[in-house]
Protein backbone atom coordinates (compact mmCIF):
# COMPACT_ATOMS: atom_id res chain seq x y z
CA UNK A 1 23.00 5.30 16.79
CA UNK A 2 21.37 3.53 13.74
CA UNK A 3 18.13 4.66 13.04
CA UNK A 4 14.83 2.39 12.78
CA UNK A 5 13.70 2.47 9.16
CA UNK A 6 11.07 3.42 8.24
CA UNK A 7 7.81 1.29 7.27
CA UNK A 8 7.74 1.80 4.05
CA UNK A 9 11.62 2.12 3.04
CA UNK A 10 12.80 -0.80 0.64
CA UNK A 11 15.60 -3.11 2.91
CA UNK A 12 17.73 -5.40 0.85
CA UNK A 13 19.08 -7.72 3.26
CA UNK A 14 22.23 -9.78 1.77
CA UNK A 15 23.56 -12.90 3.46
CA UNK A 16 26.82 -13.93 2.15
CA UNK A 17 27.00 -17.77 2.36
CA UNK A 18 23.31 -18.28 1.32
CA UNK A 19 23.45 -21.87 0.37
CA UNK A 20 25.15 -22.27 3.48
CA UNK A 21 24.41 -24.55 6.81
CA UNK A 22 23.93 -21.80 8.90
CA UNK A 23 21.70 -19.89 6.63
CA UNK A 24 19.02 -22.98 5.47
CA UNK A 25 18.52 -24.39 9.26
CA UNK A 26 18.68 -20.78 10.70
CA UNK A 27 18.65 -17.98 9.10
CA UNK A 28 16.10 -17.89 6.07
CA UNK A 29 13.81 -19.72 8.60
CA UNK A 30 14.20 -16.98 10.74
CA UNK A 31 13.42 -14.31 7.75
CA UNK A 32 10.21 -16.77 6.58
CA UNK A 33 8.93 -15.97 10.39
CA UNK A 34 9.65 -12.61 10.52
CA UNK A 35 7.48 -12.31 7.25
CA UNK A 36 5.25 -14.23 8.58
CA UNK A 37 4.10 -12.00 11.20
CA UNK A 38 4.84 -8.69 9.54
CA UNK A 39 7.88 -8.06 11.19
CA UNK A 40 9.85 -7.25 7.73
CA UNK A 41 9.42 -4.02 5.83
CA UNK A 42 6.93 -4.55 2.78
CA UNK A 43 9.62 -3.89 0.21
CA UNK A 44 12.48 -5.97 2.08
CA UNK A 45 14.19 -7.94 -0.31
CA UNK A 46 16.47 -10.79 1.05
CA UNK A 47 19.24 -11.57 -1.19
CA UNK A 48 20.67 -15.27 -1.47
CA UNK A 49 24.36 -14.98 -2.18
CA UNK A 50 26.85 -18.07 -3.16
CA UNK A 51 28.99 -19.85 -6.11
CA UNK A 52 26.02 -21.99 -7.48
CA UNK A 53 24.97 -20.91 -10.72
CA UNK A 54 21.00 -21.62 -10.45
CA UNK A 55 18.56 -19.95 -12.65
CA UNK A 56 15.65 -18.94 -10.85
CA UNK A 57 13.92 -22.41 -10.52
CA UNK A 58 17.01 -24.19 -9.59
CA UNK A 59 17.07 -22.11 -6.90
CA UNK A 60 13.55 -22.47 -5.64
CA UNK A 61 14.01 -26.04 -5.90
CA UNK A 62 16.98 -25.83 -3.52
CA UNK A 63 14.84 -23.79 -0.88
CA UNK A 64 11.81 -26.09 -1.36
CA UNK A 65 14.06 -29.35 -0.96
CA UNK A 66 16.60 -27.81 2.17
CA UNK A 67 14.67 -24.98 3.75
CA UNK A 68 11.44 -25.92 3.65
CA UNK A 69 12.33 -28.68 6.32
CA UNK A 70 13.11 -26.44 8.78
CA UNK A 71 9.67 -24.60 8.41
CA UNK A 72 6.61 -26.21 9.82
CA UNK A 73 4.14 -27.56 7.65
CA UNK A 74 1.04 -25.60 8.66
CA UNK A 75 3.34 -22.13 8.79
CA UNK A 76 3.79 -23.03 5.10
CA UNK A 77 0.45 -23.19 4.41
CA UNK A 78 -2.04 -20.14 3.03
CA UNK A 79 -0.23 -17.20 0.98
CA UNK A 80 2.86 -16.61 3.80
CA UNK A 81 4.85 -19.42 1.75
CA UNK A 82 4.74 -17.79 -1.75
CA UNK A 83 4.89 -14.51 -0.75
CA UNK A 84 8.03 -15.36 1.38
CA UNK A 85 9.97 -16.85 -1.92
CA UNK A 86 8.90 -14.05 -3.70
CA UNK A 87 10.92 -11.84 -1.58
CA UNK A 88 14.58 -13.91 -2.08
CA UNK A 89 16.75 -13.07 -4.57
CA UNK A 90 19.44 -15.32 -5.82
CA UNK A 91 22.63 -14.34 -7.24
CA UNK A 92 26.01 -15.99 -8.04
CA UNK A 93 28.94 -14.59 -6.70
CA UNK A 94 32.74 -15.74 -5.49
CA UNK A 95 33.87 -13.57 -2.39
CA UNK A 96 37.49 -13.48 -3.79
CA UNK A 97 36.20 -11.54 -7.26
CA UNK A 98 36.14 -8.37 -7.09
CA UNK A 99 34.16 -8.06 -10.37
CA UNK A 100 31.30 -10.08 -8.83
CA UNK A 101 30.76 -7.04 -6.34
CA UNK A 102 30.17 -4.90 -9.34
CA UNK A 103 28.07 -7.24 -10.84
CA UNK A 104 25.53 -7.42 -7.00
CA UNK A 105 26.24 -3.20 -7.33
CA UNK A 106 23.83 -3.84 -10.35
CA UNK A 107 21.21 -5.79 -8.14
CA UNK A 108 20.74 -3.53 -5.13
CA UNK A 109 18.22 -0.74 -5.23
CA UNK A 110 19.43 2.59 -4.57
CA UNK A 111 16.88 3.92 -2.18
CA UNK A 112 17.25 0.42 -0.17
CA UNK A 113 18.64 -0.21 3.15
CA UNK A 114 21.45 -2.06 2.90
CA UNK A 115 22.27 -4.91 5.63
CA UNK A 116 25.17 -7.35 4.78
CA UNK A 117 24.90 -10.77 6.83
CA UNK A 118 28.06 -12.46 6.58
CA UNK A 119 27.64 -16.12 7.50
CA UNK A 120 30.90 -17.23 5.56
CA UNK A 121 33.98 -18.32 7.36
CA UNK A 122 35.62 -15.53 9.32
CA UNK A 123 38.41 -15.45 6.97
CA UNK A 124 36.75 -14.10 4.33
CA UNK A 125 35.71 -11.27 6.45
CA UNK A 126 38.00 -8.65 5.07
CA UNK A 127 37.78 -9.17 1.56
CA UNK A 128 33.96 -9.47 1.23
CA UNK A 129 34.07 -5.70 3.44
CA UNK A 130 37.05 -4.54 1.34
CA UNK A 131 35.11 -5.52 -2.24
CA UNK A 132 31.88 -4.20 -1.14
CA UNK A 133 33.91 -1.23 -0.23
CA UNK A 134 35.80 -0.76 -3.50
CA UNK A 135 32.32 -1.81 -5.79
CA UNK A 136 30.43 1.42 -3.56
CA UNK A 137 28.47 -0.60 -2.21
CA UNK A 138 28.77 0.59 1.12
CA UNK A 139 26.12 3.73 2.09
CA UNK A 140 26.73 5.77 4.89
CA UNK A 141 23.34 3.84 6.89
CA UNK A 142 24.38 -0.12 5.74
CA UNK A 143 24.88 -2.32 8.33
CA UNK A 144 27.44 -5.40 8.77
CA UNK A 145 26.62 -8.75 10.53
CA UNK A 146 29.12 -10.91 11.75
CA UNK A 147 28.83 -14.86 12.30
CA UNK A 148 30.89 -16.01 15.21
CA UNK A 149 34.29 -17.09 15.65
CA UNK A 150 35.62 -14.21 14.74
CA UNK A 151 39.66 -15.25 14.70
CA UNK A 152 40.90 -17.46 16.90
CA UNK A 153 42.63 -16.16 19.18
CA UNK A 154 42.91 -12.19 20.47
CA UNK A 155 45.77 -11.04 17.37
CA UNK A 156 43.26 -12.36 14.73
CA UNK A 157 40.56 -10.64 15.96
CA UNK A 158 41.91 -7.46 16.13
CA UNK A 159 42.94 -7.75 12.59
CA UNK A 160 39.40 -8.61 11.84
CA UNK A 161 38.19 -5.51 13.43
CA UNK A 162 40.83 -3.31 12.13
CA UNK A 163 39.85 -4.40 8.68
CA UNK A 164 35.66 -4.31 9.25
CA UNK A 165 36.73 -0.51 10.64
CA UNK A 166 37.69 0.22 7.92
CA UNK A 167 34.44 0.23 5.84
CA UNK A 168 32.22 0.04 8.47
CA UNK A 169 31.56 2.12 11.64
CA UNK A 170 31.24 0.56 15.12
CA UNK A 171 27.58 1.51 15.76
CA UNK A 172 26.80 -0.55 12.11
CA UNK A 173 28.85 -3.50 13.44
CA UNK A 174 26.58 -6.41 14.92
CA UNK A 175 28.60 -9.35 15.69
CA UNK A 176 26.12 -11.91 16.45
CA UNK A 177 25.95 -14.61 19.20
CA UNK A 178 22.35 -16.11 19.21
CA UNK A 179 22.45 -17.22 22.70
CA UNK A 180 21.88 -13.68 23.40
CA UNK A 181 18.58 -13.68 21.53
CA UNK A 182 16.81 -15.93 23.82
CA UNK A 183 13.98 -15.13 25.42
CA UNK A 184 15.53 -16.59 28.76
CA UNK A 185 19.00 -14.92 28.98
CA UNK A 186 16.58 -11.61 28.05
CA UNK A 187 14.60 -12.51 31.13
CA UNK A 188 17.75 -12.99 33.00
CA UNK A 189 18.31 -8.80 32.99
CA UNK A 190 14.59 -8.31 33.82
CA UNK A 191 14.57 -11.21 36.28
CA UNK A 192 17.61 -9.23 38.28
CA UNK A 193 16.97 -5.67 37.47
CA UNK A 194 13.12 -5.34 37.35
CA UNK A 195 12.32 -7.06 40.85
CA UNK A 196 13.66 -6.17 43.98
CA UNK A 197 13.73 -9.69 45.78
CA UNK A 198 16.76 -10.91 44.02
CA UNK A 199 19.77 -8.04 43.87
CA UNK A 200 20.26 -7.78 48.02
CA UNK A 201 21.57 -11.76 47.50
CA UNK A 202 22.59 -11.19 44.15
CA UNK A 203 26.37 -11.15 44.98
CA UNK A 204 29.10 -12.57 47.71
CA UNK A 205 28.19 -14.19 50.54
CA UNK A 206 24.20 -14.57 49.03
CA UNK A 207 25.55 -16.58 46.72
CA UNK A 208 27.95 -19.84 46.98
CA UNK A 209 28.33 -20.77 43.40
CA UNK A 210 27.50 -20.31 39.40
CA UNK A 211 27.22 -22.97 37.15
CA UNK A 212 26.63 -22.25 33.56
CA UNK A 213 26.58 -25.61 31.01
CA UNK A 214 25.73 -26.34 27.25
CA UNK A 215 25.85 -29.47 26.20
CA UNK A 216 25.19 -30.94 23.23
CA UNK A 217 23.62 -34.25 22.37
CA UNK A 218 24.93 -33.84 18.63
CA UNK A 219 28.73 -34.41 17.68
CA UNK A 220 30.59 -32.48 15.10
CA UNK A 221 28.65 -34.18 11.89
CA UNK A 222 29.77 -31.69 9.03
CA UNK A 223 31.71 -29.10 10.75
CA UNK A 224 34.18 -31.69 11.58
CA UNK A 225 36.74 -30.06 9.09
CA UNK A 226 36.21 -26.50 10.84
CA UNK A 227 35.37 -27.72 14.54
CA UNK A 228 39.11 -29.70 14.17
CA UNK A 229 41.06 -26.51 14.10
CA UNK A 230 39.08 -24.66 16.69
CA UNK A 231 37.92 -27.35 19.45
CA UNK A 232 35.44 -26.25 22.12
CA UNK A 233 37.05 -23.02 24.03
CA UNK A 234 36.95 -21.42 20.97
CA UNK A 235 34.03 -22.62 19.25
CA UNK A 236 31.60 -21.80 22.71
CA UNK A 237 33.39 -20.51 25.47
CA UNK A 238 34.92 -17.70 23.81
CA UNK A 239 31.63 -16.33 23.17
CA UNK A 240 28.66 -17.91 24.18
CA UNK A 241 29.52 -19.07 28.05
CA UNK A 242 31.34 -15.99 28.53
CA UNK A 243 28.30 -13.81 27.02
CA UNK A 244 25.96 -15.46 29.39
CA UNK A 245 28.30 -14.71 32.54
CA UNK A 246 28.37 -11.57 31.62
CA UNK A 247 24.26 -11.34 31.78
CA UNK A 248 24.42 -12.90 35.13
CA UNK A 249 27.29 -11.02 36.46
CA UNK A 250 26.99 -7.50 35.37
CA UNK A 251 26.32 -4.54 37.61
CA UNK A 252 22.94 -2.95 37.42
CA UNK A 253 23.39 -0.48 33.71
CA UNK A 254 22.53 3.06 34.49
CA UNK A 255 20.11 2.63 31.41
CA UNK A 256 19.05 0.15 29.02
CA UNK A 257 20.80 2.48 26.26
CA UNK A 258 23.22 -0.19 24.14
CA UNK A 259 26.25 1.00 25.31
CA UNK A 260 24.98 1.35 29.27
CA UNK A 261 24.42 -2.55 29.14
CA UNK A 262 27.72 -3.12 27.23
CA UNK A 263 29.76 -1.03 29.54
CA UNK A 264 29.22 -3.13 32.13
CA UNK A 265 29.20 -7.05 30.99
CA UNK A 266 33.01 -5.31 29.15
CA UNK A 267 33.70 -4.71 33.38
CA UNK A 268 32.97 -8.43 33.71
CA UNK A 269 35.33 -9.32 31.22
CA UNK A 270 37.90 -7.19 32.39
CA UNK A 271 37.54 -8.80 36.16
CA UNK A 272 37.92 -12.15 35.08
CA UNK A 273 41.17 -13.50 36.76
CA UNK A 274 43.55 -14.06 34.71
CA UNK A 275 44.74 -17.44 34.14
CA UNK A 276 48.35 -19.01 35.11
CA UNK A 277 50.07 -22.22 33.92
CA UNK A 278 49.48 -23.16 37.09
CA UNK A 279 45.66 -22.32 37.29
CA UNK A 280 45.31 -24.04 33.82
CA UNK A 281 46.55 -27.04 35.08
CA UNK A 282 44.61 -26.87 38.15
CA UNK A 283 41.27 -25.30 37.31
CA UNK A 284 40.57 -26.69 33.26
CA UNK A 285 39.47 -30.31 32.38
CA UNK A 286 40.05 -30.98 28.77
CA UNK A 287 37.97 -33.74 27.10
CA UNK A 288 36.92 -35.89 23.72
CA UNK A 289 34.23 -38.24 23.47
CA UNK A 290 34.78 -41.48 22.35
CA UNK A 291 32.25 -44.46 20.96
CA UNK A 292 28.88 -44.56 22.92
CA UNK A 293 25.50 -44.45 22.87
CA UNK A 294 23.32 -41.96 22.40
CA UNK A 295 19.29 -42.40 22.82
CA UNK A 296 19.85 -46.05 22.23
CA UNK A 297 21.73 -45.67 19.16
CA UNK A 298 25.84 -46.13 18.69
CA UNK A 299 27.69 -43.52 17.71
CA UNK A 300 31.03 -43.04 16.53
CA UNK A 301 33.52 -41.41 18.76
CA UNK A 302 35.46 -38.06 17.80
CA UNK A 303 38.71 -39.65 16.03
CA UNK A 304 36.21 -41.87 13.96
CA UNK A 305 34.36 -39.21 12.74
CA UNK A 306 35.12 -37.83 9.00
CA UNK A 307 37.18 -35.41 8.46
CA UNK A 308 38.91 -35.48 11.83
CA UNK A 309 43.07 -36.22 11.46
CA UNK A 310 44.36 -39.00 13.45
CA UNK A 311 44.96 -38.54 16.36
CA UNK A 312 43.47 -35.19 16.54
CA UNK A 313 44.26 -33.54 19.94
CA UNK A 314 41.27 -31.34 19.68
CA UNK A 315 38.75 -30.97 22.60
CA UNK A 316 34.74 -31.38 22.21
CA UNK A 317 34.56 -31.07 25.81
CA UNK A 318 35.69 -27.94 28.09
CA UNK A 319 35.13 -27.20 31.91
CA UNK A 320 36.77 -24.67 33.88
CA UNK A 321 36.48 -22.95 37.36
CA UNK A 322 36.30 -18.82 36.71
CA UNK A 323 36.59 -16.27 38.83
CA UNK A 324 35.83 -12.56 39.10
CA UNK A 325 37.98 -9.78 41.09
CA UNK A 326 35.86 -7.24 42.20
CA UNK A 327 33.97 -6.96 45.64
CA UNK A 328 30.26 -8.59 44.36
CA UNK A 329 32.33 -12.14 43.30
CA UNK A 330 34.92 -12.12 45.55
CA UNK A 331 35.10 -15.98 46.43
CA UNK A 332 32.31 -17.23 44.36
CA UNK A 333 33.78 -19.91 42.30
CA UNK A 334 31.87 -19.80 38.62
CA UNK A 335 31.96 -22.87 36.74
CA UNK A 336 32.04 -23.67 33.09
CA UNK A 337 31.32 -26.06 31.15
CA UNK A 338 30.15 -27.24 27.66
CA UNK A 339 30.68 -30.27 25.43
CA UNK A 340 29.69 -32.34 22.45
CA UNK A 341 28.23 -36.13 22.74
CA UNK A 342 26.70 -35.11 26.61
CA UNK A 343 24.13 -37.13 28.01
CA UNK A 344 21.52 -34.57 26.34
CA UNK A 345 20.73 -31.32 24.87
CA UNK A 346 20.65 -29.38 27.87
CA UNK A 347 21.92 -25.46 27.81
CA UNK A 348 21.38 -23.87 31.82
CA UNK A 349 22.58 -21.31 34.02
CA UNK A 350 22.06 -22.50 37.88
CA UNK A 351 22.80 -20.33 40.62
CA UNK A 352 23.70 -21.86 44.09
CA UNK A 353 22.56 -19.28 46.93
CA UNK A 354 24.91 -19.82 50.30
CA UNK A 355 24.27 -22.69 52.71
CA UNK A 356 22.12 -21.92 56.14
CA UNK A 357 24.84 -20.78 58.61
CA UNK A 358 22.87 -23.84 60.65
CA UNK A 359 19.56 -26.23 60.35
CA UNK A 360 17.41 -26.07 62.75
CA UNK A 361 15.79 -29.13 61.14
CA UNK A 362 17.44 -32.71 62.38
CA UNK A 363 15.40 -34.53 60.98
CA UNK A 364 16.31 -33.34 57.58
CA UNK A 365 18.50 -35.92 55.18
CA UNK A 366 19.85 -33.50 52.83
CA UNK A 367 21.11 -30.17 53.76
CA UNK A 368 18.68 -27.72 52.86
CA UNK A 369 20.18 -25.87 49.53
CA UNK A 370 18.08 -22.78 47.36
CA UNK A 371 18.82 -22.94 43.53
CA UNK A 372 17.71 -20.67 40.60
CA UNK A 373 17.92 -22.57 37.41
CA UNK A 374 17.36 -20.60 34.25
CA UNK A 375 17.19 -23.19 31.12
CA UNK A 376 17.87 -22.15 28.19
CA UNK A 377 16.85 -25.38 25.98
CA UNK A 378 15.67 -27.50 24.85
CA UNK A 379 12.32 -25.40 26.76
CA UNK A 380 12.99 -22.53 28.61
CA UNK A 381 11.62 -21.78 31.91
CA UNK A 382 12.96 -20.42 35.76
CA UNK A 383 12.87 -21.96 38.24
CA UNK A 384 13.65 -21.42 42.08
CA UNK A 385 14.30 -24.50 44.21
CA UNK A 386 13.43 -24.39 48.08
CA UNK A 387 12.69 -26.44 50.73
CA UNK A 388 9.06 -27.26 52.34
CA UNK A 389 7.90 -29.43 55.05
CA UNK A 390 6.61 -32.93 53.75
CA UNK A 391 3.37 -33.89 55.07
CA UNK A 392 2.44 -35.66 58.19
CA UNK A 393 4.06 -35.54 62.07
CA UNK A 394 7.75 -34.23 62.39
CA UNK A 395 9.89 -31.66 60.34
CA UNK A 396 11.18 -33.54 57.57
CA UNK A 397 12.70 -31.21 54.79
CA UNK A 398 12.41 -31.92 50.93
CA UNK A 399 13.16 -29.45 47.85
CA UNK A 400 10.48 -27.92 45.90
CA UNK A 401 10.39 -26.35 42.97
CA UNK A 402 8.73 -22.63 42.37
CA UNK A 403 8.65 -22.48 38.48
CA UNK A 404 7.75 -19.69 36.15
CA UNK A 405 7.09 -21.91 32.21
CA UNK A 406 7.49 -18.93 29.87
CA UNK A 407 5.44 -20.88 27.38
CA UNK A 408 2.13 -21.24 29.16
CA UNK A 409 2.94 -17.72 31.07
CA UNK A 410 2.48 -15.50 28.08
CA UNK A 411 -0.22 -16.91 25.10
CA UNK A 412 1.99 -14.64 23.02
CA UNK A 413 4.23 -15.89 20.16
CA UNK A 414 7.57 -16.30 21.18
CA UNK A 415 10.14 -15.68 18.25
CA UNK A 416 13.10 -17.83 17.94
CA UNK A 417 16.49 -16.51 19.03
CA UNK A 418 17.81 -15.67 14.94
CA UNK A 419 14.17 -13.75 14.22
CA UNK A 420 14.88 -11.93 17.22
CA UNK A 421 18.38 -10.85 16.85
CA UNK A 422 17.74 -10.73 12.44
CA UNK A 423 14.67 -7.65 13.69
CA UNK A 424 17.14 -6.29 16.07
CA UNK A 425 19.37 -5.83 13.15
CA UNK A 426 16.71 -4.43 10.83
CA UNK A 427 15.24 -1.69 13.45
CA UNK A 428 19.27 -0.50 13.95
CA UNK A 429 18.80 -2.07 18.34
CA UNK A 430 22.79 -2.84 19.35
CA UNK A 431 21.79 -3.92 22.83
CA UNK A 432 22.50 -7.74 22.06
CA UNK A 433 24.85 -7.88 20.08
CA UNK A 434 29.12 -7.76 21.43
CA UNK A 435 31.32 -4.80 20.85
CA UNK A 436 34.46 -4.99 19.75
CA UNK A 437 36.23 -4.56 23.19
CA UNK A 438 33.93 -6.90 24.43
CA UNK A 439 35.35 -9.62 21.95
CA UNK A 440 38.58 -8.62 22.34
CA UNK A 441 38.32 -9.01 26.38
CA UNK A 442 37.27 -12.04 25.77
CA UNK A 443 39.85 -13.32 23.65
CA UNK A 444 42.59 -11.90 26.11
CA UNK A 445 41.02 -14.18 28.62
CA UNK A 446 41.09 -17.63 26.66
CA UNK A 447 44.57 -16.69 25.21
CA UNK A 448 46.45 -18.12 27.99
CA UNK A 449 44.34 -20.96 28.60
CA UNK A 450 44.73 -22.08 25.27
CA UNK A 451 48.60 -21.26 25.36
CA UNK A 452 48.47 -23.53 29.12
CA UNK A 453 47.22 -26.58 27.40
CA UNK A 454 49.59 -25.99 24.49
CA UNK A 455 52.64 -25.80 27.13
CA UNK A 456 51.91 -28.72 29.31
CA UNK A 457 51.18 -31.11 25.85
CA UNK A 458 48.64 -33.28 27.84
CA UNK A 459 45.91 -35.43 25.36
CA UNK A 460 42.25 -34.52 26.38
CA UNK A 461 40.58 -36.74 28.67
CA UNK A 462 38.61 -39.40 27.08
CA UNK A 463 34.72 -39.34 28.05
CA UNK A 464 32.33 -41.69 26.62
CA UNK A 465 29.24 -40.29 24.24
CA UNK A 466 26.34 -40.23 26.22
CA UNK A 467 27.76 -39.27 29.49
CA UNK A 468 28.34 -35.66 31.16
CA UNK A 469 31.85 -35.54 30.48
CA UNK A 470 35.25 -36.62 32.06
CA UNK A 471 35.02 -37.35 35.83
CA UNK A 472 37.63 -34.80 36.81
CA UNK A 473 35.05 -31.60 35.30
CA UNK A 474 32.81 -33.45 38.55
CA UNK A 475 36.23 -33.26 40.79
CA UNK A 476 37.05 -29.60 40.01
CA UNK A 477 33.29 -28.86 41.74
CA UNK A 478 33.87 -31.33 44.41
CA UNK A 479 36.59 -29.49 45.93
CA UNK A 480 34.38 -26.73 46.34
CA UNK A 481 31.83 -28.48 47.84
CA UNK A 482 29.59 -28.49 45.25
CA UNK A 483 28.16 -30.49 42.11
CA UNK A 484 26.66 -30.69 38.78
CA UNK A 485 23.30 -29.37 38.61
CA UNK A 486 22.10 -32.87 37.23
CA UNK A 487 24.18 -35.12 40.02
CA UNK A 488 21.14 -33.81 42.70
């Protein structure tokens, strides 16, 4: 296993793509907060990789001007600020040149840590590992970080992981998925394996269903000429929805050792049923938002957007009825979903414990249902629904909430999913991040879905921006008797 470096050992952490999206609304804010509260070694070094040729105030201007925005005001006040650019390093290099490699060889510092953060697109995977490789660059402790997707579908993958193999060992492989770095989905292990209320019920018949839903308020924007050859199985399901099933389906680990947990969300995985053409058709609703409003204001739908082709058959919008073969899930329908242009910025994992076998309660309305929702974002916070007595004469029924607000629960600072998962990286902890059979499961499970909608040639449903999404996602629950979390 990697080991924690030590306090005072130099780190030079190197993000390929440093001018990059990902990097100025993510991950340098994520580094700036980690330096902020001491959570980066004092001779860490963060080095800002991409094809612009700044001098050193060109790039400081491009930090103040981009970054900046994404840090609050009063965290950039006091010495944290300066002390934070003095740390990033800026240097121009072309991942297809091999000579540049030589050229950052000359930057590093021997004695350094060395923790390469690719946040390029997966296709420059293997040459960026192969050139580091070949410049000897590579010492027997760096570590690799890998941006999601990687490929698109289960052949490309492997050949990504074939090729990272190659220069980099599996225990200094961390193949990132920030969903995992919430505090939340975190909770979600402690919430089922550190109290003992929850596993008896934890399982078939205790519980009836599982849904599991990010939406998005936002629609493709900038990534349209990325998201337009990948649509949303890829782009979230793959990963993040299937990640969080994992956390909520998993057998108890024998151990919170890395591998313990991973063994068992890989068993997950491997029980997911697999999908026919016929299942495709049956349990998957396609879908593509089209113009509509969103918090007042018009918005464009998908084929309007720039960058999308005409005509683009390309889903934003995905939801799907899972299930798992194995004797905890047998007959607990798991539901899917995500989408772009939803009726709001809502990520959630609700489960649906089983109906009474009877109510002794007539004068109820509504039949009495018990639901944990664990939100995600925009806040994050548990909650258990039940049922009470309202007040006054009779036995009249109405759900209450139990909630547990993991911001005013602990006065602690709560780091941001990136700073979490960036420290993870830094202290050598694999726990959240995928291993490569875990990806590859994964991509042997969307395979044939995507191959189903290729076969049958069907458009995606249209659904308007600002709504939840084609009516038939809210038909493939209704025929379990069941719903949306929001439609209660």
């Amino acid at each position: 296993m990697p080991d924690t470096p030590t306090p005072d050992r130099p780190l030079d952490l190197v993000i390929f793509g440093g001018a990059g999206d990902l990097s100025v609304r993510k991950l340098l804010p994520a580094l700036f907060a980690a330096h902020r509260h001491g959570h980066l070694p004092a001779q860490a070094r963060i080095v800002v990789l991409g094809r612009q040729a700044w001098d050193r105030g060109g790039f400081l201007d491009f930090i103040q001007d981009k970054v900046a925005g994404f840090v609050g005001l009063e965290d950039r006040q006091g010495d944290h600020w300066p002390g934070f650019l003095d740390r990033l390093v800026h240097a121009t290099l072309d991942a297809t040149r091999p000579g540049d490699f030589v050229k950052l060889g000359a930057l590093l510092r021997a004695d350094a840590l060395r923790v390469f953060y690719l946040a390029t697109a997966p296709t420059l995977f293997t040459d960026i590992c192969a050139h580091l490789d070949a410049a000897g660059l590579i010492e027997p402790d760096s570590r690799v970080v890998l941006e999601k997707p990687l490929g698109h579908d289960l052949a490309s993958a492997r050949r990504i992981n074939d090729e990272v193999a190659r220069h980099f060992h599996e225990d200094r492989t961390y193949r990132i998925d920030h969903y995992l770095g919430k505090e939340t989905v975190q909770n979600l292990m402690v919430l089922r394996f550190g109290n003992a209320i929850f596993e008896p019920l934890w399982r078939s018949p205790g519980i009836k269903s599982i849904q599991i839903t990010v939406a998005e308020s936002v629609g493709v924007g900038s990534r349209a000429g990325f998201y337009d050859g990948t649509g949303a199985l890829r782009d979230m399901v793959q990963n993040h929805l299937l990640q969080l099933l994992c956390i909520v389906a998993m057998e108890p680990p024998v151990s919170l050792d890395p591998d313990a947990v991973r063994d068992e969300k890989l068993k997950v995985l491997r029980s997911l049923r697999p999908m026919s053409p016929a299942d495709v058709v049956r349990d998957t609703v396609r879908g593509q938002y089209t113009a509509g409003h969103i918090d007042g204001q018009r918005v464009p739908g998908y084929l309007d957007e720039a960058q999308v082709p005409a005509g683009s058959p390309t889903e934003t919008f995905v939801a799907l009825r899972a299930r798992i073969d194995n004797w905890r899930w047998a007959n607990v329908p798991i539901f899917l979903r995500t989408g772009k242009r939803m009726a709001e910025r809502r990520s959630e994992i609700v489960v649906e414990f089983a109906d009474l076998p009877c109510s002794l309660f007539p004068d109820t309305v509504r039949q009495p249902v018990n639901r944990l929702v664990l939100r995600l974002q925009p806040e994050e916070h548990v909650q258990l629904q039940m049922m009470a007595k309202e007040p006054g004469s009779g036995m009249r029924l109405r759900p209450v909430h139990l909630d547990l607000d993991l911001q005013s629960a602990f006065t602690e600072r709560r780091a941001e999913a990136y700073e979490r998962l960036l420290v993870d990286v830094i202290k050598g902890r694999l726990t959240h991040f995928m291993r490569r059979d875990e990806l590859e499961a994964a991509w042997a499970w969307i395979d044939p879905i995507q191959q189903g909608w290729a076969s049958v040639g069907e458009a995606p449903r249209p659904y308007a921006a600002g709504s939840w999404g084609p009516a038939a996602a809210s038909s493939l629950l209704a025929s379990e008797n069941a719903a949306w979390a929001e439609a209660h």
